[in-house]
Protein backbone atom coordinates (compact mmCIF):
# COMPACT_ATOMS: atom_id res chain seq x y z
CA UNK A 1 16.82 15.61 -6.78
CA UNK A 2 15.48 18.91 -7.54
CA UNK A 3 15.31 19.77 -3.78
CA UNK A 4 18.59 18.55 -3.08
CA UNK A 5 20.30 20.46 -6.12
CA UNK A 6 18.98 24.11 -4.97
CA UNK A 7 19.92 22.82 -1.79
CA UNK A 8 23.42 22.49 -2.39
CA UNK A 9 24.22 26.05 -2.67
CA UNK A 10 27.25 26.10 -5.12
CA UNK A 11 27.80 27.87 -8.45
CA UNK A 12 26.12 27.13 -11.36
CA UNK A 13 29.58 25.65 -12.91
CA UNK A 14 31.05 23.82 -10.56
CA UNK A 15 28.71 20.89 -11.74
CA UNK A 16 30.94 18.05 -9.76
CA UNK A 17 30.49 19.25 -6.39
CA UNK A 18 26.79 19.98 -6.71
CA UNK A 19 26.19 16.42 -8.32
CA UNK A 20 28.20 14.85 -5.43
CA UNK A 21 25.96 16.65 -2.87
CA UNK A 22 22.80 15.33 -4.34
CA UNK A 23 23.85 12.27 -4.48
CA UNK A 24 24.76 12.13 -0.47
CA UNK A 25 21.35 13.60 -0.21
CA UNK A 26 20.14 11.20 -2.07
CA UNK A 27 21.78 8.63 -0.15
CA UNK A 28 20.18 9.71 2.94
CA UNK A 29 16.71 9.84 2.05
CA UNK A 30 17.20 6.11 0.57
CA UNK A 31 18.72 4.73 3.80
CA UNK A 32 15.21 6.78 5.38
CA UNK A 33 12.93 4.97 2.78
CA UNK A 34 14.52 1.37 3.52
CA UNK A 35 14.54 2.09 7.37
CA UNK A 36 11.13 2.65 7.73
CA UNK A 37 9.95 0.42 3.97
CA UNK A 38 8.29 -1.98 6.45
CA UNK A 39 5.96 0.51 8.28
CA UNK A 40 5.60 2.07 4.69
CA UNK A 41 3.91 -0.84 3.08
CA UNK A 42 1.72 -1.87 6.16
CA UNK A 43 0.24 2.12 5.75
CA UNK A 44 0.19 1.99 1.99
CA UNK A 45 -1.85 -1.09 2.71
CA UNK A 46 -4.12 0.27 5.27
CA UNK A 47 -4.99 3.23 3.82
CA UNK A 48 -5.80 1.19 0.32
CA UNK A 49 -8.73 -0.14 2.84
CA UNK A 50 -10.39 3.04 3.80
CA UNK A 51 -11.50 3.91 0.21
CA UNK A 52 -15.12 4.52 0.31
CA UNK A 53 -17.09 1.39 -0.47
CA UNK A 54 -20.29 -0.33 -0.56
CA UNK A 55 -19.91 -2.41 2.35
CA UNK A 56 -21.98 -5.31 0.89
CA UNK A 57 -19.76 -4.65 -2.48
CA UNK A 58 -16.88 -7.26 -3.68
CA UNK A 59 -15.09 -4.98 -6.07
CA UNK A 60 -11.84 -5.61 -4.99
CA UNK A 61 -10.22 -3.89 -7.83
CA UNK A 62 -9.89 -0.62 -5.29
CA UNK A 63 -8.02 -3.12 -2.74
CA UNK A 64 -4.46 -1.75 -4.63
CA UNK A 65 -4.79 1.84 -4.94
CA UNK A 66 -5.37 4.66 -2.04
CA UNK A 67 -8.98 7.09 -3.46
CA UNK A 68 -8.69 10.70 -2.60
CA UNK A 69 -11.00 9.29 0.09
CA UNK A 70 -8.39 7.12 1.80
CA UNK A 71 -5.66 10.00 1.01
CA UNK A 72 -7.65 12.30 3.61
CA UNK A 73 -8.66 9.98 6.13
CA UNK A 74 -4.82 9.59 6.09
CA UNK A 75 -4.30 13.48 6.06
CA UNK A 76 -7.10 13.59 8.64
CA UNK A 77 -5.71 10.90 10.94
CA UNK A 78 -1.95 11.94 10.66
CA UNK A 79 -2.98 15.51 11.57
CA UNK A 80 -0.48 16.39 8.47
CA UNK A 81 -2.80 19.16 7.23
CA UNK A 82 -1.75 22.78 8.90
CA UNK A 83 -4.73 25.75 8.33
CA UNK A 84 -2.51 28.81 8.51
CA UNK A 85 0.31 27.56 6.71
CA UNK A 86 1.90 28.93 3.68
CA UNK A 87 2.90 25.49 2.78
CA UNK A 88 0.83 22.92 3.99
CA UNK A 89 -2.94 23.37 4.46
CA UNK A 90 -5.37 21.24 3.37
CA UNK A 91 -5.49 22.86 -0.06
CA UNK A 92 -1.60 22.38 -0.85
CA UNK A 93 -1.98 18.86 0.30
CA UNK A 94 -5.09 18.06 -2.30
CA UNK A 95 -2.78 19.56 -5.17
CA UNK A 96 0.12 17.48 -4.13
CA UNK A 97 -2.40 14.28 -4.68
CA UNK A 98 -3.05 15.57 -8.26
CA UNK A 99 0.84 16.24 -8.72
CA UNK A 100 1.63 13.20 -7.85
CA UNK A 101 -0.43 10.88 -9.95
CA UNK A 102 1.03 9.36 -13.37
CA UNK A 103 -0.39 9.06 -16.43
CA UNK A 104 1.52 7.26 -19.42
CA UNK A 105 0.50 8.50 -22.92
CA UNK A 106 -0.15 4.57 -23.41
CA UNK A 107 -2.61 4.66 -20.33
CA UNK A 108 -3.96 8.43 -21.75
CA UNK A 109 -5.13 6.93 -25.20
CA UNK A 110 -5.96 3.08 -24.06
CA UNK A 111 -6.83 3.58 -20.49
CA UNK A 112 -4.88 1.14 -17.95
CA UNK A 113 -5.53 -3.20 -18.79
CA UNK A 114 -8.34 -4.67 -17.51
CA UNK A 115 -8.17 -5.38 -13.10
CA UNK A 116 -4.96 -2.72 -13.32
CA UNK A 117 -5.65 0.32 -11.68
CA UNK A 118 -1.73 1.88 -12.00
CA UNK A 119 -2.48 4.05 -14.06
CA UNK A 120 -6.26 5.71 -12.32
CA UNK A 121 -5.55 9.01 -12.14
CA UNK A 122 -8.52 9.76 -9.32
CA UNK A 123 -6.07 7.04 -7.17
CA UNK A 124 -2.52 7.20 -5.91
CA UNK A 125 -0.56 3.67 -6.48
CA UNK A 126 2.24 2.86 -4.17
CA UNK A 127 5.44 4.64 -5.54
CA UNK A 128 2.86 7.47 -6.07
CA UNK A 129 2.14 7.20 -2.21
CA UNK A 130 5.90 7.27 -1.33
CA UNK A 131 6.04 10.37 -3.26
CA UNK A 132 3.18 12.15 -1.89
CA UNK A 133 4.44 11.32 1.81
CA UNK A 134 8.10 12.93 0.26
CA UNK A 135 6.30 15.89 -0.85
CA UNK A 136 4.42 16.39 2.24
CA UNK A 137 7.33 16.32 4.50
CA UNK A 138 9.21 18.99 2.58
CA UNK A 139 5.84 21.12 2.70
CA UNK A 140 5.47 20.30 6.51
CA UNK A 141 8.71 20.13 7.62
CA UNK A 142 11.84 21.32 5.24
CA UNK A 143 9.75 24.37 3.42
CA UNK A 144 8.76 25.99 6.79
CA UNK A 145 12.84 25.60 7.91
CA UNK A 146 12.06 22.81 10.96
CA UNK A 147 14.66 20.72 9.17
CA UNK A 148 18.05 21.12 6.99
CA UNK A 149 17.10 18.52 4.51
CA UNK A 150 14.52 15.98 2.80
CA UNK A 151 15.29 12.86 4.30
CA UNK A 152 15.80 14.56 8.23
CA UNK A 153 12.26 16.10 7.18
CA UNK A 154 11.05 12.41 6.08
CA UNK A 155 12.19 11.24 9.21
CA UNK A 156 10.26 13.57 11.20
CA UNK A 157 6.77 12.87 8.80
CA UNK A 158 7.04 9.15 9.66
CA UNK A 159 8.06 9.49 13.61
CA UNK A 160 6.41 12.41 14.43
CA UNK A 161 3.18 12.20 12.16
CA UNK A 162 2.46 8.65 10.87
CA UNK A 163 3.85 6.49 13.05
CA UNK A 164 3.07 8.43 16.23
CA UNK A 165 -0.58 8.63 15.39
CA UNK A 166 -1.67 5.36 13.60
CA UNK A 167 -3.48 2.42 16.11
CA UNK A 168 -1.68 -0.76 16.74
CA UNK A 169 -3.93 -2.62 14.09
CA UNK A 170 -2.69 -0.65 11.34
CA UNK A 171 1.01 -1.56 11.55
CA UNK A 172 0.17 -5.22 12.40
CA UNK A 173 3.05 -7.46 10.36
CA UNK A 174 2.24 -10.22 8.06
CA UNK A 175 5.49 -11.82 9.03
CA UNK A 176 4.54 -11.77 12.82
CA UNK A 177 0.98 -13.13 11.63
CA UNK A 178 2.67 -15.80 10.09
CA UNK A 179 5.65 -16.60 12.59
CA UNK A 180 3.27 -16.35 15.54
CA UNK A 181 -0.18 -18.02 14.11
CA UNK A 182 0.59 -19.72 10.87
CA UNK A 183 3.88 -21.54 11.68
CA UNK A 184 2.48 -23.83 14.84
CA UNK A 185 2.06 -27.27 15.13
CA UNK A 186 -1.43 -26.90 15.61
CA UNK A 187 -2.28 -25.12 12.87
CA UNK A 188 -0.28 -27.07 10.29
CA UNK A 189 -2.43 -30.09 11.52
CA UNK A 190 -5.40 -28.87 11.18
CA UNK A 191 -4.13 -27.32 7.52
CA UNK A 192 -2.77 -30.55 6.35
CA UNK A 193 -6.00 -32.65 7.99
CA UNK A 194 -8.31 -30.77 5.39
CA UNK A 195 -5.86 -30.45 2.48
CA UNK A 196 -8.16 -31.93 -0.18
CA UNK A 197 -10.87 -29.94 0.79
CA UNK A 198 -8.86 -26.43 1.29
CA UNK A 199 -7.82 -27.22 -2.37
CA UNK A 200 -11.12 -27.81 -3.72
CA UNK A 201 -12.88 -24.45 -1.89
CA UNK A 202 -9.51 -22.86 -3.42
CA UNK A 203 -9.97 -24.11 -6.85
CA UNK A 204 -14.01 -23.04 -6.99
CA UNK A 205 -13.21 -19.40 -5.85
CA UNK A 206 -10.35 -18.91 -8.11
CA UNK A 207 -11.96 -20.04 -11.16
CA UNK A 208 -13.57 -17.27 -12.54
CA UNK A 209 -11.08 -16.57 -14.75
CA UNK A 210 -9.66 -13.14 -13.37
CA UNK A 211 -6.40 -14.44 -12.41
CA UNK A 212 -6.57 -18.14 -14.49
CA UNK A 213 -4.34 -18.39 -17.63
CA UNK A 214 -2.71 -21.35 -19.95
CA UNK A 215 0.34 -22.39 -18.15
CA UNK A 216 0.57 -20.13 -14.79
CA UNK A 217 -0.88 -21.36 -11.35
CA UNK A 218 -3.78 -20.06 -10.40
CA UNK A 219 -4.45 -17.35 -7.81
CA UNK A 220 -7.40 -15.96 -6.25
CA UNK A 221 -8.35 -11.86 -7.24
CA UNK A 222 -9.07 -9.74 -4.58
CA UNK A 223 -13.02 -9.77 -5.58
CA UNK A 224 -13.24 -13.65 -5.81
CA UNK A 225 -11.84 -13.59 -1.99
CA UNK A 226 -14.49 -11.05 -0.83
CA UNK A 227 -17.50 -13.37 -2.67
CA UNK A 228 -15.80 -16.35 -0.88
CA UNK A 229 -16.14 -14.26 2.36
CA UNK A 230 -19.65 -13.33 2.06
CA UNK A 231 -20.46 -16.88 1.22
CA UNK A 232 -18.83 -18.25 4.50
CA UNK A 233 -19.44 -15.15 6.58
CA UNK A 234 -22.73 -13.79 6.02
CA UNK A 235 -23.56 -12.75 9.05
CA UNK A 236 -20.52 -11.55 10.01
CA UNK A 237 -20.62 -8.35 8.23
CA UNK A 238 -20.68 -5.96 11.49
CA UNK A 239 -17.60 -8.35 13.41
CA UNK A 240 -15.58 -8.50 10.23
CA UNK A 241 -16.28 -5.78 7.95
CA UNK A 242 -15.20 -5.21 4.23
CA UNK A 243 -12.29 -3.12 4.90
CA UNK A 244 -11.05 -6.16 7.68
CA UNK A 245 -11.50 -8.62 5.09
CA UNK A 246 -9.39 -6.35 2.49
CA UNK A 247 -6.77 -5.79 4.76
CA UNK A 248 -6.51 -9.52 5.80
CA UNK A 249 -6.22 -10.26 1.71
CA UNK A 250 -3.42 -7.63 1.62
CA UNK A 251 -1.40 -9.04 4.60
CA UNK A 252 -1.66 -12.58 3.40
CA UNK A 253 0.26 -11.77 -0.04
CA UNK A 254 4.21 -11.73 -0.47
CA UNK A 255 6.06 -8.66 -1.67
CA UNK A 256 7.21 -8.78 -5.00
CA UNK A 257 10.66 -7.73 -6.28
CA UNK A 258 8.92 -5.74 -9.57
CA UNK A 259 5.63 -4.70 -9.27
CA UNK A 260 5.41 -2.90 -12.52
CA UNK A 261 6.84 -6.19 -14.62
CA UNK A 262 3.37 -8.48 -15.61
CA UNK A 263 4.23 -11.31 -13.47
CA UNK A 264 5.05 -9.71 -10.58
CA UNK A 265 2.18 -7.00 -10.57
CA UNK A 266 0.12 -10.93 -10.95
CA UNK A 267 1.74 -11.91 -7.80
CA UNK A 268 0.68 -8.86 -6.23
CA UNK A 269 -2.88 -8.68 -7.05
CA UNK A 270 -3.85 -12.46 -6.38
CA UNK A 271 -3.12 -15.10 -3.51
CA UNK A 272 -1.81 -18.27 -3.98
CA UNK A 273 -3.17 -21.21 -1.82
CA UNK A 274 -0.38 -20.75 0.62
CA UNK A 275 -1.11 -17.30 0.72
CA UNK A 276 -4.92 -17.74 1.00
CA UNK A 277 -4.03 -20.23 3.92
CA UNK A 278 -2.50 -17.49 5.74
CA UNK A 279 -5.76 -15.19 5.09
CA UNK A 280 -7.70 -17.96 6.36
CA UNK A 281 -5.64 -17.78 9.60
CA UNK A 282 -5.98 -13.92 9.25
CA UNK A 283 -9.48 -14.21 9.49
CA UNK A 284 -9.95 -16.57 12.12
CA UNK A 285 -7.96 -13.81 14.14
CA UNK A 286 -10.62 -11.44 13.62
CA UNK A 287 -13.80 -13.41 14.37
């Protein structure tokens, strides 16, 4: 709003047409933001993966944030970082990843909930992540004069940049993984043949308590489903490495309407059965 306001270019006191302005602005970097929300998640997702990590580790609690380490590689990858700029070298990018993390006084003087990492403030959550990418395309694009306004220089970031320069793997859809490999004849045969003992394997993993409260159904954290991994896979670690088996847990969940709410942030941390079905399928995909 800020950019769009000095943007507009009218007097101070004529507050109505500058307030109109920002909101069309605003407008138009929200239709950007839904147009490309898809692609946004699957690199949110992605990039959560390439945090540096033990590869024999199951700490999945670093499955839901990006590190500064998988903030570069995406810097690195995207070629977003430009040495002789004024705006946006490599140093101007590293400060936006400071500026963008968020910090609530309740998170300051508590520190953020047990298996909640919102609130790290060495990691960038995912509304942090959509701001960072905002920030970088006014640095990279709008700043420099390439473009008249944010969402034309979002627009550019996301063709040009990210979506130009990412491999096919990295934008793979959960709904085509489900629509083409999950929802067969086949494979619901071969689900419903070993029902009882899908459930019980389910049940055993998900049990450590993580994700297991009075009254709700139980899901299965992002750690318990990289133990169950190693325990089916062990000698699969160079075919199907740690950052495969994250990314499969990722693409098997369903987006939530409210991730900050409890429940949903839950929902958005642990599969279901149905979703660990789908990672099952997921992984059989990459073996």
């Amino acid at each position: 709003k800020t950019v769009a306001r000095s943007e507009a270019k009218h007097p101070k006191e004529n507050t109505v047409a500058v307030d109109a302005i920002v909101a069309e602005k605003m407008e138009k970097l929200l239709s950007v933001l839904l147009t490309w929300s898809r692609q946004l998640y699957l690199v949110f997702d992605y990039y959560c993966c390439r945090n540096d990590v033990d590869e024999r580790s199951t700490d999945g609690d670093s499955v839901f944030v990006i590190s500064k380490a998988g903030y570069s590689a995406l810097i690195d990858e995207c070629e977003l970082d430009e040495p002789h700029s004024s705006h946006c070298s490599l140093q101007h990018l590293d400060t936006i990843f400071v500026e963008v993390n968020v910090c609530t006084p309740s998170m300051a003087t508590n520190g953020p909930s047990d298996n909640d990492t919102r609130g790290n403030v060495r990691t960038i959550n995912r509304h942090e992540y959509i701001e960072a990418l905002i920030r970088i395309a006014i640095a990279k694009f709008l700043k420099p004069c390439h473009v008249s306004d944010v969402a034309e220089a979002l627009q550019a970031l996301l063709s040009r940049c990210i979506d130009a320069s990412l491999p096919a793997t990295a934008l793979v859809s959960s709904t085509f993984v489900r629509q083409t490999h999950c929802y067969t004849e086949k494979v619901d045969h071969a689900l419903r043949k070993h029902d009882a003992q899908l459930h019980a394997i389910f049940n055993h993993y998900a049990s450590t308590g993580v994700m297991r409260t009075k009254g709700s159904h139980v899901r299965m954290h992002a750690h318990e489903w990289l133990i169950f991994c190693n325990d089916l896979l062990p000698l699969a670690a160079s075919s199907f490495s740690i950052r495969e088996r994250k990314l499969v847990f990722l693409r098997s969940r369903m987006l939530v309407v409210n991730e900050a709410a409890a429940i949903g942030y839950k929902r958005l941390i642990g599969l279901s059965f149905t979703d660990w079905l789908q990672a099952l399928v997921g992984t059989g995909l990459e073996l």
